[in-house]
N, C-alpha and C. Protein backbone atom coordinates (compact mmCIF):
# COMPACT_ATOMS: atom_id res chain seq x y z
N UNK A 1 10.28 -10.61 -12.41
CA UNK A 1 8.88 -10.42 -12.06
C UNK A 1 8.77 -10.08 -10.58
N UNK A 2 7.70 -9.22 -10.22
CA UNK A 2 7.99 -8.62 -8.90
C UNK A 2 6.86 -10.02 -8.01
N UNK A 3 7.70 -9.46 -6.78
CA UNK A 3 6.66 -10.48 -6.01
C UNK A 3 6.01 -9.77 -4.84
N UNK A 4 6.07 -8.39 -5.02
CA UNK A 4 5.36 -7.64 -3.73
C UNK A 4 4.68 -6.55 -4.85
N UNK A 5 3.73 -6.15 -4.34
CA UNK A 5 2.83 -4.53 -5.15
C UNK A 5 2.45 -3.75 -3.73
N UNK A 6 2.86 -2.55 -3.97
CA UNK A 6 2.17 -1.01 -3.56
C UNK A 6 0.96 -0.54 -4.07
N UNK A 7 0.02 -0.57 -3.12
CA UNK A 7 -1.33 0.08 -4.02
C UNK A 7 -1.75 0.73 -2.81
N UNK A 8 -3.09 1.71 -3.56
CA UNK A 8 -3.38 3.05 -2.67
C UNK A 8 -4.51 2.35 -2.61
N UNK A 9 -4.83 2.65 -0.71
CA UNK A 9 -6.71 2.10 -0.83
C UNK A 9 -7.44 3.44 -1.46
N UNK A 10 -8.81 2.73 -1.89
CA UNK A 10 -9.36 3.58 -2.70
C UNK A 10 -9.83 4.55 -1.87
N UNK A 11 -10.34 4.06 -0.43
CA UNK A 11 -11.46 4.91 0.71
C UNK A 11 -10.69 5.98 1.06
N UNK A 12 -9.70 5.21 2.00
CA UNK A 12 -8.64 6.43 2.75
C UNK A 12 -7.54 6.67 2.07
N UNK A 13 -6.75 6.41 0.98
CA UNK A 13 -5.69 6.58 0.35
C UNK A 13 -4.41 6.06 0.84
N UNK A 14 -4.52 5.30 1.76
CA UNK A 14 -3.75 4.77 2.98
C UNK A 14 -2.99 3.81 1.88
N UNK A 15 -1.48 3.42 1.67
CA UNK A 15 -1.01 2.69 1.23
C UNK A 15 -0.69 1.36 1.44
N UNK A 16 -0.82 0.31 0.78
CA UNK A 16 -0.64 -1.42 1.26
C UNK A 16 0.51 -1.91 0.40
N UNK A 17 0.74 -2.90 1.50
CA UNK A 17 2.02 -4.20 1.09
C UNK A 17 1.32 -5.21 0.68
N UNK A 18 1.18 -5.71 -0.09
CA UNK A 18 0.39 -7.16 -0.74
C UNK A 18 1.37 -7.89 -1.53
N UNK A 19 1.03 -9.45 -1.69
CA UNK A 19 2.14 -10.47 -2.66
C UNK A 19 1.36 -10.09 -3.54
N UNK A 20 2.19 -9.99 -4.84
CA UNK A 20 1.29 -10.27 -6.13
C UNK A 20 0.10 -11.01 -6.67
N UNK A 21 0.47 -12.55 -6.10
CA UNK A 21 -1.01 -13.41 -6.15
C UNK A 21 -1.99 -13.01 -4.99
N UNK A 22 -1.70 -12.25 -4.17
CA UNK A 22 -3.25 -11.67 -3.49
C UNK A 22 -4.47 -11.50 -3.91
N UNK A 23 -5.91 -11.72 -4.13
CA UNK A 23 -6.78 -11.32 -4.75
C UNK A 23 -7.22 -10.18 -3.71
N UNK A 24 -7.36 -9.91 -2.00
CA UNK A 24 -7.74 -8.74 -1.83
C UNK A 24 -6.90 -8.92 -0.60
N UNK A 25 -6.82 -7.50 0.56
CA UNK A 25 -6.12 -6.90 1.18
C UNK A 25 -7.11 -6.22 1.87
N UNK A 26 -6.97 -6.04 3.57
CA UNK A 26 -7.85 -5.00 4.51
C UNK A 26 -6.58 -4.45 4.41
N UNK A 27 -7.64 -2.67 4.81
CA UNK A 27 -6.53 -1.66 4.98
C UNK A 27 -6.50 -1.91 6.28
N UNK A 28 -5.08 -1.42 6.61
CA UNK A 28 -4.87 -1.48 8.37
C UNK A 28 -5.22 -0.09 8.65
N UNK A 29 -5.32 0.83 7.98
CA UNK A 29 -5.73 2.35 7.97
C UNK A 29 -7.77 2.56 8.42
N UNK A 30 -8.52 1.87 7.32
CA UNK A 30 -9.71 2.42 7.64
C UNK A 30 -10.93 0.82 7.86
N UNK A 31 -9.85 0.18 7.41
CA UNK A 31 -10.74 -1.39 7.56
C UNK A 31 -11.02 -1.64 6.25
N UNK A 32 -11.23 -1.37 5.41
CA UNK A 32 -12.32 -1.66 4.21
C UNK A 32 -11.54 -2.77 3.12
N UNK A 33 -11.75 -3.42 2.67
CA UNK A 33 -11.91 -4.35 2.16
C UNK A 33 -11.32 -3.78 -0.09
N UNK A 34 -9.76 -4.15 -0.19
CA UNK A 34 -9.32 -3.63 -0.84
C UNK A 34 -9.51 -5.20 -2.16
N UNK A 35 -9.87 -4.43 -3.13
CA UNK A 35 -9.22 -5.70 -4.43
C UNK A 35 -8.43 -4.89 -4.97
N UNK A 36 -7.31 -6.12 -4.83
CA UNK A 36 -5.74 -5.71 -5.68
C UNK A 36 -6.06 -5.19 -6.74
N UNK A 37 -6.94 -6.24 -7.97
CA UNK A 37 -6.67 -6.31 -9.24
C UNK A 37 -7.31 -4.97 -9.47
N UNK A 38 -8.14 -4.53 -8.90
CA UNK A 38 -8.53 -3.28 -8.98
C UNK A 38 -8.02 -1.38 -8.66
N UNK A 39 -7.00 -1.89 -7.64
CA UNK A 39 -6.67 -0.96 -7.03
C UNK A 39 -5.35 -0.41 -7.50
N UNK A 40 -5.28 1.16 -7.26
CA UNK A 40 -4.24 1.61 -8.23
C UNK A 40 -3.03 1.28 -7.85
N UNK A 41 -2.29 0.64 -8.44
CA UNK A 41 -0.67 -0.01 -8.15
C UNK A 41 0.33 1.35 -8.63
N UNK A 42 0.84 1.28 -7.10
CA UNK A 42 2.54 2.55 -6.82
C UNK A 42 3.64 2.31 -6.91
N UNK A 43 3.45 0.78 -6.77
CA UNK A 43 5.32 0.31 -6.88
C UNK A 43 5.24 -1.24 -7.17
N UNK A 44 5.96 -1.66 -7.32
CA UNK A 44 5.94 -3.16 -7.32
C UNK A 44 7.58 -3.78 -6.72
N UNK A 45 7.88 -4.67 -6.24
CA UNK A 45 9.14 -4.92 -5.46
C UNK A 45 9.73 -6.31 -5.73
N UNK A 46 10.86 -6.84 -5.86
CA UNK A 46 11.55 -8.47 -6.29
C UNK A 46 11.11 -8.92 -4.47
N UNK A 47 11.54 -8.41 -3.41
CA UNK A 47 11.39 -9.01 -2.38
C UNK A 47 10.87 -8.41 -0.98
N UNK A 48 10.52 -8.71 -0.06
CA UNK A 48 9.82 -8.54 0.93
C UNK A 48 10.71 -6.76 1.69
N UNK A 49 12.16 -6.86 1.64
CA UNK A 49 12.58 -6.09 2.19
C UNK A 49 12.65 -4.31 1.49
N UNK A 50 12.76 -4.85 -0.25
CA UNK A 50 12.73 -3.91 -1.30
C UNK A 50 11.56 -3.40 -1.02
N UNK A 51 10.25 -4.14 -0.78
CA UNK A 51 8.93 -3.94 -0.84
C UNK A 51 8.52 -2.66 0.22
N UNK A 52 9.17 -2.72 1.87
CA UNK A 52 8.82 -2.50 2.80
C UNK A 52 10.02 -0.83 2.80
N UNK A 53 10.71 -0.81 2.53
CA UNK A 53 11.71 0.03 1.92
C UNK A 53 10.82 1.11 1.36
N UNK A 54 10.12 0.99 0.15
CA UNK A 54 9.15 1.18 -0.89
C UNK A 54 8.17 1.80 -0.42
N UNK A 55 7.70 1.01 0.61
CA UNK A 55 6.56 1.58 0.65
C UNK A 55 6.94 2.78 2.47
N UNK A 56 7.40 2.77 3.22
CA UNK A 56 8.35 3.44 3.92
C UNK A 56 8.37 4.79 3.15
N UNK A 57 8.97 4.77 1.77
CA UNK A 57 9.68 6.29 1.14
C UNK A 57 8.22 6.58 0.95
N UNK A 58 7.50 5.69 0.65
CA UNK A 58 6.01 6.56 -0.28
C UNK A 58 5.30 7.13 1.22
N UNK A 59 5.27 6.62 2.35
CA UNK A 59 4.92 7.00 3.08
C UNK A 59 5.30 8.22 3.63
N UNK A 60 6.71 8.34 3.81
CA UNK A 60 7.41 9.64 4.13
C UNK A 60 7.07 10.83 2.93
N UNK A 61 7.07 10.27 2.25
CA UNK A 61 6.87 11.42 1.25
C UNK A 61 5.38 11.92 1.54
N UNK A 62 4.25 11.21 1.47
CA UNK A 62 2.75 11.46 1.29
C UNK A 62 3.06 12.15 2.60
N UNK A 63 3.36 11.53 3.68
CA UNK A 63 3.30 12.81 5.64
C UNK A 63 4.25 14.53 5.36
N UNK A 64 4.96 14.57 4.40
CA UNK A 64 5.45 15.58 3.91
C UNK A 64 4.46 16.45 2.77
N UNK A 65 4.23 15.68 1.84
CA UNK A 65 3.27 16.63 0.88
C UNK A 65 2.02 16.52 1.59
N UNK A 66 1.44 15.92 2.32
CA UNK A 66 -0.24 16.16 3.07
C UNK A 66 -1.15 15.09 1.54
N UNK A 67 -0.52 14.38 1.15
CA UNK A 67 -1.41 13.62 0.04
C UNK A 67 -2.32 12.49 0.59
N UNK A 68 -1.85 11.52 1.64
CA UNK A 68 -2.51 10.62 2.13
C UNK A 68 -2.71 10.97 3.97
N UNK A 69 -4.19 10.41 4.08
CA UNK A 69 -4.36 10.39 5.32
C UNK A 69 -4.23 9.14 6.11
N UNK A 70 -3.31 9.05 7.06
CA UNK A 70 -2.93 7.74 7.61
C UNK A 70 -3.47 8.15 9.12
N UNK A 71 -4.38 7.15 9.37
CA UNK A 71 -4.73 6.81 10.86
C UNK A 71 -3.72 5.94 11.56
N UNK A 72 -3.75 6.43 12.66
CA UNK A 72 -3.25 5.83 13.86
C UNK A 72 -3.83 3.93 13.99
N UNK A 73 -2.68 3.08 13.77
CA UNK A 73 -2.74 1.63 13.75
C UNK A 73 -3.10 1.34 15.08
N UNK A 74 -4.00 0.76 16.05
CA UNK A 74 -4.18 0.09 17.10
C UNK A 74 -4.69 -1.42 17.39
């Protein structure tokens, strides 16, 4: 059973690291106020490092195809 999920925020498409028992998640991308149970799940991971790995490739990939818009973290 996984203990990390990948999901896309719904606003900006910006991708998140969340534990499985999370009920919600801010994007660090646009601010807004994400529910897991709701939100479309990309990957799911056994551990913190698999997870971050994971979500890393989905990232590289989306800055290559132009699919997600990621703001600048400050």
């Amino acid at each position: 059973m996984a203990c990390y999920i990948i999901v896309v925020c719904s606003k900006c498409g910006g991708y998140l690291l969340a534990k499985e028992n999370q009920k919600t998640r801010t994007c660090p991308y646009c601010g807004s106020k994400v529910i897991l149970e709701k939100a479309k799940k990309v990957a799911a991971a056994e551990n913190a490092t698999e997870a971050s790995t994971l979500l890393r490739k989905l990232k590289e990939k989306a800055a290559k195809g132009g699919k997600v818009k990621l703001q600048r973290q400050f």
